[in-house]
PDB file of N, CA and C in Angstrom:
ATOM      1  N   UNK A   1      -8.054 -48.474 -76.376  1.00  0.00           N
ATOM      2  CA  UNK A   1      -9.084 -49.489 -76.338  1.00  0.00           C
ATOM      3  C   UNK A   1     -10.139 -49.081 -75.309  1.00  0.00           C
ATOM      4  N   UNK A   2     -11.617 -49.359 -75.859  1.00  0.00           N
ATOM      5  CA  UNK A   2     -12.257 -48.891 -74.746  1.00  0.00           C
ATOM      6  C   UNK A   2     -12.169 -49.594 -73.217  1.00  0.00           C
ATOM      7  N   UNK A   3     -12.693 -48.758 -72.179  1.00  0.00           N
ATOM      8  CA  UNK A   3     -12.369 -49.599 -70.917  1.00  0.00           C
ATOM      9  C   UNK A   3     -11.262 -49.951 -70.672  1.00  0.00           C
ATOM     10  N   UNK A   4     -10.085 -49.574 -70.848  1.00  0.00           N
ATOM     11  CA  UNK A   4      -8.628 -49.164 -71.002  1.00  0.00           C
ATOM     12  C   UNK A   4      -8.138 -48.201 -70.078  1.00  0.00           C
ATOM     13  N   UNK A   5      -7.736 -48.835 -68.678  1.00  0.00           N
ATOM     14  CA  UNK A   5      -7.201 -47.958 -68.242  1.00  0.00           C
ATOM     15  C   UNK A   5      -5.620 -48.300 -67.768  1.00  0.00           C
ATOM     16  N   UNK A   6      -5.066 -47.782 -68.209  1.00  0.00           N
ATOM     17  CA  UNK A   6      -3.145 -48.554 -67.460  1.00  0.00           C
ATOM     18  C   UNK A   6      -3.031 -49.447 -67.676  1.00  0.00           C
ATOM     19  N   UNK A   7      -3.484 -50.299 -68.941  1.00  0.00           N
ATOM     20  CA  UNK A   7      -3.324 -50.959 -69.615  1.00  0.00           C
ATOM     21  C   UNK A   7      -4.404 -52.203 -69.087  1.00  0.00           C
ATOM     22  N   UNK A   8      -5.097 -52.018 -68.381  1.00  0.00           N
ATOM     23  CA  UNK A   8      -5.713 -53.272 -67.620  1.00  0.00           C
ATOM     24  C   UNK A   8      -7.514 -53.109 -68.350  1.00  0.00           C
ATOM     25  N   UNK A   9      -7.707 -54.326 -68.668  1.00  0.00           N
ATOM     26  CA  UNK A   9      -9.340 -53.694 -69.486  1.00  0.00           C
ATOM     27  C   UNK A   9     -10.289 -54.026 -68.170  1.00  0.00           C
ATOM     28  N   UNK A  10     -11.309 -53.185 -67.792  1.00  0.00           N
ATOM     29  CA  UNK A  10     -11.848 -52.722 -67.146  1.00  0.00           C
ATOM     30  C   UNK A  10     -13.036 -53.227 -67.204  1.00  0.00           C
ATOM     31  N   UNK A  11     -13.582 -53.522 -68.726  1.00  0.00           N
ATOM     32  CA  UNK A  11     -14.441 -53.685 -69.048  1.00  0.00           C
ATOM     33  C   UNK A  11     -15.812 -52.846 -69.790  1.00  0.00           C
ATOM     34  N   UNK A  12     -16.784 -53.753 -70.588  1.00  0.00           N
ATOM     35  CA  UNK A  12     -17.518 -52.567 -71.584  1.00  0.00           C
ATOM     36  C   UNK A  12     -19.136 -52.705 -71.390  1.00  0.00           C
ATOM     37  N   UNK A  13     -19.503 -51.536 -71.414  1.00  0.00           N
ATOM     38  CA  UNK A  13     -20.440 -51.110 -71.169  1.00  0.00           C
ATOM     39  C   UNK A  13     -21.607 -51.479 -72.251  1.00  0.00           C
ATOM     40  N   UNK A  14     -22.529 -51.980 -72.158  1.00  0.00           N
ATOM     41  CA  UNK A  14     -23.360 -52.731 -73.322  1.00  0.00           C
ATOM     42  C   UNK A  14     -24.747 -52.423 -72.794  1.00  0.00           C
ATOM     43  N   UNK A  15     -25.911 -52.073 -73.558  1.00  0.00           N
ATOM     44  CA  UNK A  15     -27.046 -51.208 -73.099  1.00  0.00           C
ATOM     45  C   UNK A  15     -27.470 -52.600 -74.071  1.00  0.00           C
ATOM     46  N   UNK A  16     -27.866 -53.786 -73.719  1.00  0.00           N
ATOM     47  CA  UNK A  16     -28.509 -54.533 -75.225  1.00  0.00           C
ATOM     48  C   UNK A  16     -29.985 -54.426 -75.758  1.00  0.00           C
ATOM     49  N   UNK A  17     -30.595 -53.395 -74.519  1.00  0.00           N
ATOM     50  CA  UNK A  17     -32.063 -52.674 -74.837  1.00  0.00           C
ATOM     51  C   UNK A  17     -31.790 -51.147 -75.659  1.00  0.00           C
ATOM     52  N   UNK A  18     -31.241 -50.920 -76.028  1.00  0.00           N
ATOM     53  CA  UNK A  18     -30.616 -49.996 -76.660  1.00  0.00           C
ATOM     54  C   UNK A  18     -30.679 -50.388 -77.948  1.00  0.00           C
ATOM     55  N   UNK A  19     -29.790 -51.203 -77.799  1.00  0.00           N
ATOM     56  CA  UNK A  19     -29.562 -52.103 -79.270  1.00  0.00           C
ATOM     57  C   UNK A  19     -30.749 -52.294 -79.768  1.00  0.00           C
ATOM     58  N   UNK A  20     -31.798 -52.882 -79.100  1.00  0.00           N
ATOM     59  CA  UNK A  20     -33.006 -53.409 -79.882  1.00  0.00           C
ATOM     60  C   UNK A  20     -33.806 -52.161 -80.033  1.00  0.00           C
ATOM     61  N   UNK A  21     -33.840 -51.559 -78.750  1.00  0.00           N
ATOM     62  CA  UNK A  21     -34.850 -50.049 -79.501  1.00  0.00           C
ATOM     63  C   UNK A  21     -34.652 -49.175 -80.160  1.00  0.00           C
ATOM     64  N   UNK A  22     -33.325 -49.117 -80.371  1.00  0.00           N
ATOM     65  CA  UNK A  22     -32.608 -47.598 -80.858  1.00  0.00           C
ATOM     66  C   UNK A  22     -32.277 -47.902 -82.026  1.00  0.00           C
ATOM     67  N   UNK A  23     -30.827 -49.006 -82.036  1.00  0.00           N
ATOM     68  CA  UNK A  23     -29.721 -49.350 -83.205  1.00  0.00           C
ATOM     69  C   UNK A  23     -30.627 -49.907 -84.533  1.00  0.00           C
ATOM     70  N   UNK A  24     -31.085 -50.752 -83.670  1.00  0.00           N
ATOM     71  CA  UNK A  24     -31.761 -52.065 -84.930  1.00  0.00           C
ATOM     72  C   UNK A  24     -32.981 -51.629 -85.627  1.00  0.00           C
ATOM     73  N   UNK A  25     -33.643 -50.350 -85.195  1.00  0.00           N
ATOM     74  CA  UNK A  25     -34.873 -49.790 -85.647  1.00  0.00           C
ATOM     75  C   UNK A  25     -33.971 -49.286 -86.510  1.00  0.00           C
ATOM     76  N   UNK A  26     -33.455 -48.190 -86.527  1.00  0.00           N
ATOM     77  CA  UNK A  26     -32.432 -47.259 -87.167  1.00  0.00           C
ATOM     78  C   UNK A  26     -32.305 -48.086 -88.772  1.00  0.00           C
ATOM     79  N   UNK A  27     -31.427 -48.866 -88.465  1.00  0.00           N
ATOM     80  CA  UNK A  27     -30.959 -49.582 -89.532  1.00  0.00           C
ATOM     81  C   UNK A  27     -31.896 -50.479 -90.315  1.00  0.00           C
ATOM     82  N   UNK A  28     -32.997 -50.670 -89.573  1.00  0.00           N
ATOM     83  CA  UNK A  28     -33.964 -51.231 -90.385  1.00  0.00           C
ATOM     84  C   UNK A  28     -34.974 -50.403 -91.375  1.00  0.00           C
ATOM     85  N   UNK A  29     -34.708 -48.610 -91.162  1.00  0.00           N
ATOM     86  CA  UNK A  29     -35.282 -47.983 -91.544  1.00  0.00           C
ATOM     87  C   UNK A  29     -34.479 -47.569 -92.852  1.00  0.00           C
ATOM     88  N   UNK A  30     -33.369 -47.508 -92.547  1.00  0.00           N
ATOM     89  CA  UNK A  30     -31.988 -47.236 -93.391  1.00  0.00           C
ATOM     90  C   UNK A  30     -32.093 -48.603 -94.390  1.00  0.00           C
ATOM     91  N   UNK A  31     -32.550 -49.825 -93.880  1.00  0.00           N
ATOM     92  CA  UNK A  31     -32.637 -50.966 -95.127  1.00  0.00           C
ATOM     93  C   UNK A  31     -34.073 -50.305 -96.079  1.00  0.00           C
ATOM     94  N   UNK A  32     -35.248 -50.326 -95.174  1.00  0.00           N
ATOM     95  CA  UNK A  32     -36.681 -49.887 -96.054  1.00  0.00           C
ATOM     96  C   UNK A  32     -35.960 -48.699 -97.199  1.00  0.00           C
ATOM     97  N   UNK A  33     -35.209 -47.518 -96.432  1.00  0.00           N
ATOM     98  CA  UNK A  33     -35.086 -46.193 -97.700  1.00  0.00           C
ATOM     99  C   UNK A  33     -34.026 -46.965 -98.919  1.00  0.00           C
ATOM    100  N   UNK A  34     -33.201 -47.800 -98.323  1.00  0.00           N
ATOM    101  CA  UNK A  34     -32.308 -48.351 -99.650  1.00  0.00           C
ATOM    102  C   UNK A  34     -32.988 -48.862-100.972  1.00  0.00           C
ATOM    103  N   UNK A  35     -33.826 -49.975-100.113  1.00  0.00           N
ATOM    104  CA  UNK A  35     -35.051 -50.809-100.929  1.00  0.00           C
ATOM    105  C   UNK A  35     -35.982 -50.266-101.976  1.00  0.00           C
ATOM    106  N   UNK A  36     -36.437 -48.358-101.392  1.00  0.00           N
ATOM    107  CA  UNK A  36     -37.074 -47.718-102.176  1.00  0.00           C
ATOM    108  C   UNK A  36     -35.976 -47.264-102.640  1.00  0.00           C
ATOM    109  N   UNK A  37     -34.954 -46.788-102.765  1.00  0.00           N
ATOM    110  CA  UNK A  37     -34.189 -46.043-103.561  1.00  0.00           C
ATOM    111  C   UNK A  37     -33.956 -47.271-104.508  1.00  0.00           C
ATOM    112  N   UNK A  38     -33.412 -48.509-104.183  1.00  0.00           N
ATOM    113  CA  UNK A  38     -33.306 -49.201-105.402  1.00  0.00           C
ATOM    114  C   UNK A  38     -34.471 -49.571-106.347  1.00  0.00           C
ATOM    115  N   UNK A  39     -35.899 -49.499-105.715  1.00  0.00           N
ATOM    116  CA  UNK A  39     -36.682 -49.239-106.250  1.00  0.00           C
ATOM    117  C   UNK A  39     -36.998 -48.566-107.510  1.00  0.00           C
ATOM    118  N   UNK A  40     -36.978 -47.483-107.011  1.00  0.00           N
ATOM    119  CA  UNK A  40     -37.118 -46.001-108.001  1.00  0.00           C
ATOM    120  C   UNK A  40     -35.872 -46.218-109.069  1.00  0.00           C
ATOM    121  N   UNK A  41     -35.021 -46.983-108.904  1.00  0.00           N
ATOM    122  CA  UNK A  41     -33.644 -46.791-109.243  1.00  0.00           C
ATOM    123  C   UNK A  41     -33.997 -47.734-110.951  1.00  0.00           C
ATOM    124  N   UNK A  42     -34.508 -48.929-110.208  1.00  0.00           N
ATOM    125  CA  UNK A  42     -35.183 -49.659-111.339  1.00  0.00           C
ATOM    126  C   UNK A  42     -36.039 -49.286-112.484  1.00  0.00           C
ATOM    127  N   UNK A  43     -36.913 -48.096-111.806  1.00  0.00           N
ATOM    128  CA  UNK A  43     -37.866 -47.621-112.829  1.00  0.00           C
ATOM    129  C   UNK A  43     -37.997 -46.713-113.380  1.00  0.00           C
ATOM    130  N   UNK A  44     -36.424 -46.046-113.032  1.00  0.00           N
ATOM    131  CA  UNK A  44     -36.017 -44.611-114.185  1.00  0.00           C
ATOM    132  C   UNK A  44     -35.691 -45.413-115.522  1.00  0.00           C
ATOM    133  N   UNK A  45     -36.117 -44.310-116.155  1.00  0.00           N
ATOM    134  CA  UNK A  45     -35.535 -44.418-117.394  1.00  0.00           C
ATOM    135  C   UNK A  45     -35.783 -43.287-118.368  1.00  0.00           C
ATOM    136  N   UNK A  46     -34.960 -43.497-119.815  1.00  0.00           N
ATOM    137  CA  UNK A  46     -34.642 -42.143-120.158  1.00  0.00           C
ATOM    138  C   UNK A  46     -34.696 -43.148-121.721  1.00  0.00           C
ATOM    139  N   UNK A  47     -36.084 -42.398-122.049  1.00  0.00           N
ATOM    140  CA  UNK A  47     -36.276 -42.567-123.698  1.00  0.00           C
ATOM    141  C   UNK A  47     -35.719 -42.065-124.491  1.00  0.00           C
ATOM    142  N   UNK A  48     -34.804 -42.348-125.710  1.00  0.00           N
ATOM    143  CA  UNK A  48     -33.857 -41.361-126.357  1.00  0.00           C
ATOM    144  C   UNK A  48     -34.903 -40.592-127.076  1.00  0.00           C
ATOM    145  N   UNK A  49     -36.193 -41.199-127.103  1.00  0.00           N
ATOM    146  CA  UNK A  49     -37.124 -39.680-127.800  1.00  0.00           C
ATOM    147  C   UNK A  49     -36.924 -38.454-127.118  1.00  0.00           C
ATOM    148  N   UNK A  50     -36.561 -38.582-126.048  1.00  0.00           N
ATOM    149  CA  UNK A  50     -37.044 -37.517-125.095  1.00  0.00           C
ATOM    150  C   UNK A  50     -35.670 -36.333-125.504  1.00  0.00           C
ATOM    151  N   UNK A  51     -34.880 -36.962-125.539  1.00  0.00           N
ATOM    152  CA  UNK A  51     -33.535 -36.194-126.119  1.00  0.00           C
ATOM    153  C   UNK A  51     -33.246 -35.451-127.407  1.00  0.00           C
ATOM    154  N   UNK A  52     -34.656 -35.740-128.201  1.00  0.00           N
ATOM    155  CA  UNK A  52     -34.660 -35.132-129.499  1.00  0.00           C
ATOM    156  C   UNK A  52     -33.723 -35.726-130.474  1.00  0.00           C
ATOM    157  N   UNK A  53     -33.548 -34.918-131.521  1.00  0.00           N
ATOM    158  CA  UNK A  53     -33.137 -35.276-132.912  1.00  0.00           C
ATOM    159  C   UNK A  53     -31.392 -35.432-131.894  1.00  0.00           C
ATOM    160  N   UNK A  54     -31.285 -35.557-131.519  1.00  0.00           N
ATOM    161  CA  UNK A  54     -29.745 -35.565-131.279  1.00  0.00           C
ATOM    162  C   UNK A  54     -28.856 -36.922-131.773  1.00  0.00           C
ATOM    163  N   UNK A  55     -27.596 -36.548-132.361  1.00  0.00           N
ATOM    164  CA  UNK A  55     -26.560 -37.963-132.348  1.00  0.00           C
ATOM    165  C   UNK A  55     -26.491 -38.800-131.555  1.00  0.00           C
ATOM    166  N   UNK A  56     -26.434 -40.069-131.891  1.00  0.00           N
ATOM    167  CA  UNK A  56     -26.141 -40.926-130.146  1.00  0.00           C
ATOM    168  C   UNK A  56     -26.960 -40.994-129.250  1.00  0.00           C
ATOM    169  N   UNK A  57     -28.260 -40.827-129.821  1.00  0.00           N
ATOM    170  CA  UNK A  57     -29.352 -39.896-128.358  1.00  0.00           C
ATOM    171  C   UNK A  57     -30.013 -41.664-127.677  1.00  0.00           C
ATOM    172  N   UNK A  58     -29.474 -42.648-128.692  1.00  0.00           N
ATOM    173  CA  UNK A  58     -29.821 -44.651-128.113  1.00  0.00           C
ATOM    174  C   UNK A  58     -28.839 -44.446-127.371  1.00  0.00           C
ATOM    175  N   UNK A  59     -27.895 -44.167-127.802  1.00  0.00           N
ATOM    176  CA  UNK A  59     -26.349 -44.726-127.156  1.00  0.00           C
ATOM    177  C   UNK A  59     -26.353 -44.530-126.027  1.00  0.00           C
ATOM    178  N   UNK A  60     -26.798 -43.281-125.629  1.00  0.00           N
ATOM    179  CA  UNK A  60     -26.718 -42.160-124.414  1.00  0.00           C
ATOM    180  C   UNK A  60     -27.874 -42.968-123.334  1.00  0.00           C
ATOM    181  N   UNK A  61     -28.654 -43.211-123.801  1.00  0.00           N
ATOM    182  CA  UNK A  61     -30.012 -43.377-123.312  1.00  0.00           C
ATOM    183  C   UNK A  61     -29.764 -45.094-122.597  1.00  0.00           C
ATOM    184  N   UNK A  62     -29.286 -45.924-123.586  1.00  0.00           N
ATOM    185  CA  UNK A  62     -29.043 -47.484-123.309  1.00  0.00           C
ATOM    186  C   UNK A  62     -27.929 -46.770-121.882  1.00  0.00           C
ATOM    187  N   UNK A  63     -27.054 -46.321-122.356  1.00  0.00           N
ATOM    188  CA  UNK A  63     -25.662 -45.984-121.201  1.00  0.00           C
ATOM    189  C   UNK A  63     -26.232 -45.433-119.624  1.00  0.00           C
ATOM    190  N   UNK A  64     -27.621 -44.753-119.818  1.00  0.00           N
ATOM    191  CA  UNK A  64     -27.894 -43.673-118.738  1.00  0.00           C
ATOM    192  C   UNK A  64     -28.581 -45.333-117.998  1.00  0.00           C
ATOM    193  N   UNK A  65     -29.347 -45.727-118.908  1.00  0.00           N
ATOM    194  CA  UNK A  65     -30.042 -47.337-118.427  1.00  0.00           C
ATOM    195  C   UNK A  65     -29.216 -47.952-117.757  1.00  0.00           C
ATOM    196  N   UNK A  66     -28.128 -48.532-118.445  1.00  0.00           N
ATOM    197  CA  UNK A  66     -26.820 -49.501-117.980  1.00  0.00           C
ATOM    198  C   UNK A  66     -26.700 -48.976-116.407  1.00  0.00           C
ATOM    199  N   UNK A  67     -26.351 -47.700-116.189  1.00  0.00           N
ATOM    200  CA  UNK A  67     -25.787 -47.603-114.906  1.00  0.00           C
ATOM    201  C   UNK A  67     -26.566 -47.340-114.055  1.00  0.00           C
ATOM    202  N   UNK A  68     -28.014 -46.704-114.288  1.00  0.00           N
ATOM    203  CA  UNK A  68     -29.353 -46.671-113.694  1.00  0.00           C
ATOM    204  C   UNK A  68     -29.292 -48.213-112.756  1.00  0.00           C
ATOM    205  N   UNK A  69     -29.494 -49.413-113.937  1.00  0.00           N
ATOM    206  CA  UNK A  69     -29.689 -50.799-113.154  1.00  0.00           C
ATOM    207  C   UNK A  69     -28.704 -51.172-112.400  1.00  0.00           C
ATOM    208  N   UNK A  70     -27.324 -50.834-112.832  1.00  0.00           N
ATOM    209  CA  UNK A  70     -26.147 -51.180-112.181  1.00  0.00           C
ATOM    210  C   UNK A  70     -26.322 -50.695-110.375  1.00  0.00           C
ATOM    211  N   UNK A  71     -26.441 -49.963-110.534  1.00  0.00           N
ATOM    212  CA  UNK A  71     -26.756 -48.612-109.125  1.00  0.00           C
ATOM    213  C   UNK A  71     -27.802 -48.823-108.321  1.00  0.00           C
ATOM    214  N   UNK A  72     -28.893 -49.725-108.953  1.00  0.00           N
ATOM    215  CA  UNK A  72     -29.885 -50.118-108.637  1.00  0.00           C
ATOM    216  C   UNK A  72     -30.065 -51.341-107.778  1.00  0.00           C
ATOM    217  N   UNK A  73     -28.888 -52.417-108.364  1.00  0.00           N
ATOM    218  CA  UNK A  73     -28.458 -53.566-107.960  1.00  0.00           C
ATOM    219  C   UNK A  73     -27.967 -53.142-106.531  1.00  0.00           C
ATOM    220  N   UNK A  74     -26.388 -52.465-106.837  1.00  0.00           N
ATOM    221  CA  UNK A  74     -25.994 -51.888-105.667  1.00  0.00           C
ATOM    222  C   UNK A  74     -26.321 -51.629-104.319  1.00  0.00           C
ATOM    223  N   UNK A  75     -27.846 -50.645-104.391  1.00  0.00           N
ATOM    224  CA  UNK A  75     -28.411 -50.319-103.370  1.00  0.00           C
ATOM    225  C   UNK A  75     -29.066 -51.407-103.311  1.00  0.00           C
ATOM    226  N   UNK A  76     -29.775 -52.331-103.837  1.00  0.00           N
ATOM    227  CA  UNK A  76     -30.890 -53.712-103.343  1.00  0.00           C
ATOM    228  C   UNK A  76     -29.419 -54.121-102.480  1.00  0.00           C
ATOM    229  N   UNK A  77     -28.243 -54.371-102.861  1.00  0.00           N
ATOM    230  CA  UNK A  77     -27.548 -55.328-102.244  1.00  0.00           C
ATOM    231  C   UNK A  77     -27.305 -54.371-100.977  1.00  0.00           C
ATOM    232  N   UNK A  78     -26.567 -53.292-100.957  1.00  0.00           N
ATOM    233  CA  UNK A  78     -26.790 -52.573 -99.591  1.00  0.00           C
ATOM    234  C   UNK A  78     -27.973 -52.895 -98.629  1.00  0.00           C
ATOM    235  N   UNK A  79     -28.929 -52.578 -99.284  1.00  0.00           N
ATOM    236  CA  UNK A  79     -30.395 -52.942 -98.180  1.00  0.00           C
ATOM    237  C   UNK A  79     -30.091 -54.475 -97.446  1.00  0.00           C
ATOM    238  N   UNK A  80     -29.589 -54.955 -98.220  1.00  0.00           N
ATOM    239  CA  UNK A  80     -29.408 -56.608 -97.474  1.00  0.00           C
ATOM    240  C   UNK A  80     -28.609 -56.648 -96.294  1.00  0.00           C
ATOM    241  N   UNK A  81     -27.194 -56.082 -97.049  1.00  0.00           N
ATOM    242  CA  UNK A  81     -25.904 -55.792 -95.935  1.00  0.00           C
ATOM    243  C   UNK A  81     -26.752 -55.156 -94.575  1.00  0.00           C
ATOM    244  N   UNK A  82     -27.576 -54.182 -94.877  1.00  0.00           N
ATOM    245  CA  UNK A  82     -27.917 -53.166 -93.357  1.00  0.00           C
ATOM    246  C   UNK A  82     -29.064 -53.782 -93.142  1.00  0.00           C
ATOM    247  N   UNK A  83     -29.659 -54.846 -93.288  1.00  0.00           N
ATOM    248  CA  UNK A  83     -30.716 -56.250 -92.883  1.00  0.00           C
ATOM    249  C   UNK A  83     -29.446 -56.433 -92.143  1.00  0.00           C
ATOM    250  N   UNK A  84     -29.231 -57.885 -92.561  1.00  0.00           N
ATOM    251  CA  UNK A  84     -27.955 -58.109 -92.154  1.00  0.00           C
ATOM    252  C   UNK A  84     -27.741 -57.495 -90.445  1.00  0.00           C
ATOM    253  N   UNK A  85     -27.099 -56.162 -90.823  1.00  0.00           N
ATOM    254  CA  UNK A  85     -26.607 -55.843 -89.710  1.00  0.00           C
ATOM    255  C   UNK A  85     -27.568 -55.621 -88.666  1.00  0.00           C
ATOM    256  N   UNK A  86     -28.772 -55.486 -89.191  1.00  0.00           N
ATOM    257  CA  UNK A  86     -30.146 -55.028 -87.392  1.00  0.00           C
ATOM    258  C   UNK A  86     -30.376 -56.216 -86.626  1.00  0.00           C
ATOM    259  N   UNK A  87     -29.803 -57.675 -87.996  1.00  0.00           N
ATOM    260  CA  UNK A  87     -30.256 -58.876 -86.860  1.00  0.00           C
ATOM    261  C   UNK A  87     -28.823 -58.833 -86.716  1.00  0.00           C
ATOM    262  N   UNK A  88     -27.895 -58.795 -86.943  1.00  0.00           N
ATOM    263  CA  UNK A  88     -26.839 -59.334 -86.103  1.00  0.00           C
ATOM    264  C   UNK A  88     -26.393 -58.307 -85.033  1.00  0.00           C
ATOM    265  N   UNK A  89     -27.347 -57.092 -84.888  1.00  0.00           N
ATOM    266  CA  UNK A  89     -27.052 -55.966 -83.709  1.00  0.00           C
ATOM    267  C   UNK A  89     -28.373 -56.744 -82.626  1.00  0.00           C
ATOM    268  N   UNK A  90     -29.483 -57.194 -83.405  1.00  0.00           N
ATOM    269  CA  UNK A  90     -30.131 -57.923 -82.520  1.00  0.00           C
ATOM    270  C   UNK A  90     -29.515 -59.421 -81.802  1.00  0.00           C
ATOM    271  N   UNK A  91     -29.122 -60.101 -82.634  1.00  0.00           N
ATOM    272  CA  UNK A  91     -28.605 -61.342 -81.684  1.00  0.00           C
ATOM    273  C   UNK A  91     -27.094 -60.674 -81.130  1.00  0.00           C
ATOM    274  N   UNK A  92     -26.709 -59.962 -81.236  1.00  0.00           N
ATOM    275  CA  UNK A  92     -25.524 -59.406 -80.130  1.00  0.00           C
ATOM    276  C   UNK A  92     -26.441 -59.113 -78.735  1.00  0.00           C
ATOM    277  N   UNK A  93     -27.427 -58.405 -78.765  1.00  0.00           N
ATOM    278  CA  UNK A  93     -27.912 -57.946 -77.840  1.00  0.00           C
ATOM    279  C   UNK A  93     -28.088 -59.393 -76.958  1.00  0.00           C
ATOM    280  N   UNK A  94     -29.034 -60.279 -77.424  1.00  0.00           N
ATOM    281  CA  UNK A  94     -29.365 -61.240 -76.938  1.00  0.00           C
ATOM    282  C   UNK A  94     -27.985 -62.097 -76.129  1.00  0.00           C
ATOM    283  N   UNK A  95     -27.215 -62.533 -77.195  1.00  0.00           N
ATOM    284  CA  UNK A  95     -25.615 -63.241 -76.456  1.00  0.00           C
ATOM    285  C   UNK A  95     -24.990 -61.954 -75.351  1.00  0.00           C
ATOM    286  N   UNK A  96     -25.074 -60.509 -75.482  1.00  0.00           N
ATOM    287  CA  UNK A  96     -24.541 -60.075 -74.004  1.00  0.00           C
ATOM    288  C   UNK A  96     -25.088 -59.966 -73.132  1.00  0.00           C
ATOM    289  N   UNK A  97     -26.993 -60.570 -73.305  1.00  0.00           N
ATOM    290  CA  UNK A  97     -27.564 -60.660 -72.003  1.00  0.00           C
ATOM    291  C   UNK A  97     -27.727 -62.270 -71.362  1.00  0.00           C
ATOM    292  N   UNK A  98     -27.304 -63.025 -72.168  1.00  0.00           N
ATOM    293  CA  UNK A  98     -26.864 -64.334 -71.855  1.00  0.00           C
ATOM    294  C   UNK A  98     -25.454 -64.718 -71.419  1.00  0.00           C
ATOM    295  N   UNK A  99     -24.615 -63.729 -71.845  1.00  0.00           N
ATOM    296  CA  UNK A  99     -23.379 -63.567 -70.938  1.00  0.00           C
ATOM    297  C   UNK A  99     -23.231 -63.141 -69.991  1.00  0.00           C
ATOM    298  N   UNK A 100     -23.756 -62.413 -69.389  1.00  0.00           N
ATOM    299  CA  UNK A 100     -24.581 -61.522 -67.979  1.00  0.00           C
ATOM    300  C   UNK A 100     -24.579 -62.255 -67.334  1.00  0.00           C
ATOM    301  N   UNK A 101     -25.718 -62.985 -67.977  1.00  0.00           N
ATOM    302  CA  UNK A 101     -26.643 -64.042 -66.453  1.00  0.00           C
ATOM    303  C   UNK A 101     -25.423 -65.162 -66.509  1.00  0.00           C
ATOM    304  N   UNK A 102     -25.220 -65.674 -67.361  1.00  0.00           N
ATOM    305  CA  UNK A 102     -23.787 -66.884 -67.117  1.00  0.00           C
ATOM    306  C   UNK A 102     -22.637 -66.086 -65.970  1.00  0.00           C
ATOM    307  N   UNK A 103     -22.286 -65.340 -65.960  1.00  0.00           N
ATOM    308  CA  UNK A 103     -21.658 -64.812 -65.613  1.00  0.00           C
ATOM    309  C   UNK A 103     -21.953 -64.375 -64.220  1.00  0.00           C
ATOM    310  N   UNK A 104     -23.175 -63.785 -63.835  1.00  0.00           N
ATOM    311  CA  UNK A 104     -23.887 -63.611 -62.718  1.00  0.00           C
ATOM    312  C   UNK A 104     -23.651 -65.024 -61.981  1.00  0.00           C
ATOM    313  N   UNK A 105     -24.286 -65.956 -62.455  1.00  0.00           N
ATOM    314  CA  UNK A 105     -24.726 -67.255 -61.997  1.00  0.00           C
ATOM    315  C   UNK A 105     -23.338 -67.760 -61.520  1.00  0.00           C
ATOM    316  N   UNK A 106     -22.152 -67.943 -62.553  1.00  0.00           N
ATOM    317  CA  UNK A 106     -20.885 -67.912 -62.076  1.00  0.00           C
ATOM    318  C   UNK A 106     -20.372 -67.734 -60.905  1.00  0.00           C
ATOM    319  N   UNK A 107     -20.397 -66.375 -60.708  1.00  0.00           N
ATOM    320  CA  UNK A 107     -20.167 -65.278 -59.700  1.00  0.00           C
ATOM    321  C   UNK A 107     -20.644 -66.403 -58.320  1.00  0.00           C
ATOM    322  N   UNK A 108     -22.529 -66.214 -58.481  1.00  0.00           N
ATOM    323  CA  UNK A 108     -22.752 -66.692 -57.436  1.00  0.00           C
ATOM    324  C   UNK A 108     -22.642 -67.831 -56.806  1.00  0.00           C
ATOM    325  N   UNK A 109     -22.897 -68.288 -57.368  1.00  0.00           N
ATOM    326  CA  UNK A 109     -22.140 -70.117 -57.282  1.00  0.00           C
ATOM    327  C   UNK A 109     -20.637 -70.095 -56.263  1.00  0.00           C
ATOM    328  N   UNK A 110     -19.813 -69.112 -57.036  1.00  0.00           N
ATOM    329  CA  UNK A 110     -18.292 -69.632 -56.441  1.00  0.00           C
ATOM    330  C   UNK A 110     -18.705 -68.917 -55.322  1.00  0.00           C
ATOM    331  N   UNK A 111     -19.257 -67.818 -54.893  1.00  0.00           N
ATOM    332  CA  UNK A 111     -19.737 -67.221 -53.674  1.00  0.00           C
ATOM    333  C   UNK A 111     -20.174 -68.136 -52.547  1.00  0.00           C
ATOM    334  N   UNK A 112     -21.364 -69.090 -52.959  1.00  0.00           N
ATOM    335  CA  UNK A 112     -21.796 -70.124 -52.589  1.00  0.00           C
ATOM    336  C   UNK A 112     -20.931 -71.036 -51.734  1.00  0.00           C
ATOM    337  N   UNK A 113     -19.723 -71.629 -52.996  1.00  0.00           N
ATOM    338  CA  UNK A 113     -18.974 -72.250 -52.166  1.00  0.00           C
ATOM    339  C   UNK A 113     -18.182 -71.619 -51.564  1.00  0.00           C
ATOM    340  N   UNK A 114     -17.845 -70.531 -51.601  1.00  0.00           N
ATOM    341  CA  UNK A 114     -16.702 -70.297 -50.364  1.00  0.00           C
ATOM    342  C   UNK A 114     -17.671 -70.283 -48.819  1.00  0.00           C
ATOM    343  N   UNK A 115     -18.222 -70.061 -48.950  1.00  0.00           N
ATOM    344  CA  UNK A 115     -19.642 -69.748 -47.465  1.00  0.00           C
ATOM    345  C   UNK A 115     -19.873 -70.687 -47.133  1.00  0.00           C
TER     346      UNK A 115
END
């Protein structure tokens, strides 16, 4: 476990400006490329003209469609999930710098009264 030492937790190290400049950009960039990939994902397609005189060349073509949109869905819903995760890496940040100062304030207070 992190901050694990001899079994006693020690405690963890949390950068929550990190989080907002680094993590949550990241993943918000990682949602935008999903968004275009499901994008593009939407607007393939595959005319069975294009396949020539061939057998099956609808069948093939409806099937290449089917999983085109299927895949397409997929990634729109991914993009959400990794939304999702930049605000909830953002309000983490926020609650461990509000645990800080509670905690600070804590601290000083009981300091207070012993003095």
């Amino acid at each position: 476990m992190p901050g694990d030492e001899g079994g006693a937790v020690t405690g963890f190290a949390v950068d929550p400006d990190a989080l907002r400049t680094a993590v949550a950009p990241r993943l918000l960039a990682a949602c935008d490329q999903l968004s275009g990939a499901a994008g593009l994902a939407e607007t393939a397609t595959l005319p069975a003209t294009a396949l020539g005189a061939v057998d099956a060349a609808g069948e093939f073509a409806a099937a290449v469609q089917a999983l085109v949109t299927e895949h397409g869905g997929d990634l729109e819903r991914g993009a959400l999930w990794v939304d999702d995760a930049a605000e909830a890496v953002v309000q983490a940040a926020g609650t461990y710098e509000e645990m800080d100062r509670e905690a600070v304030d804590r601290f000083t207070l009981i300091g207070h009264e012993r003095w």
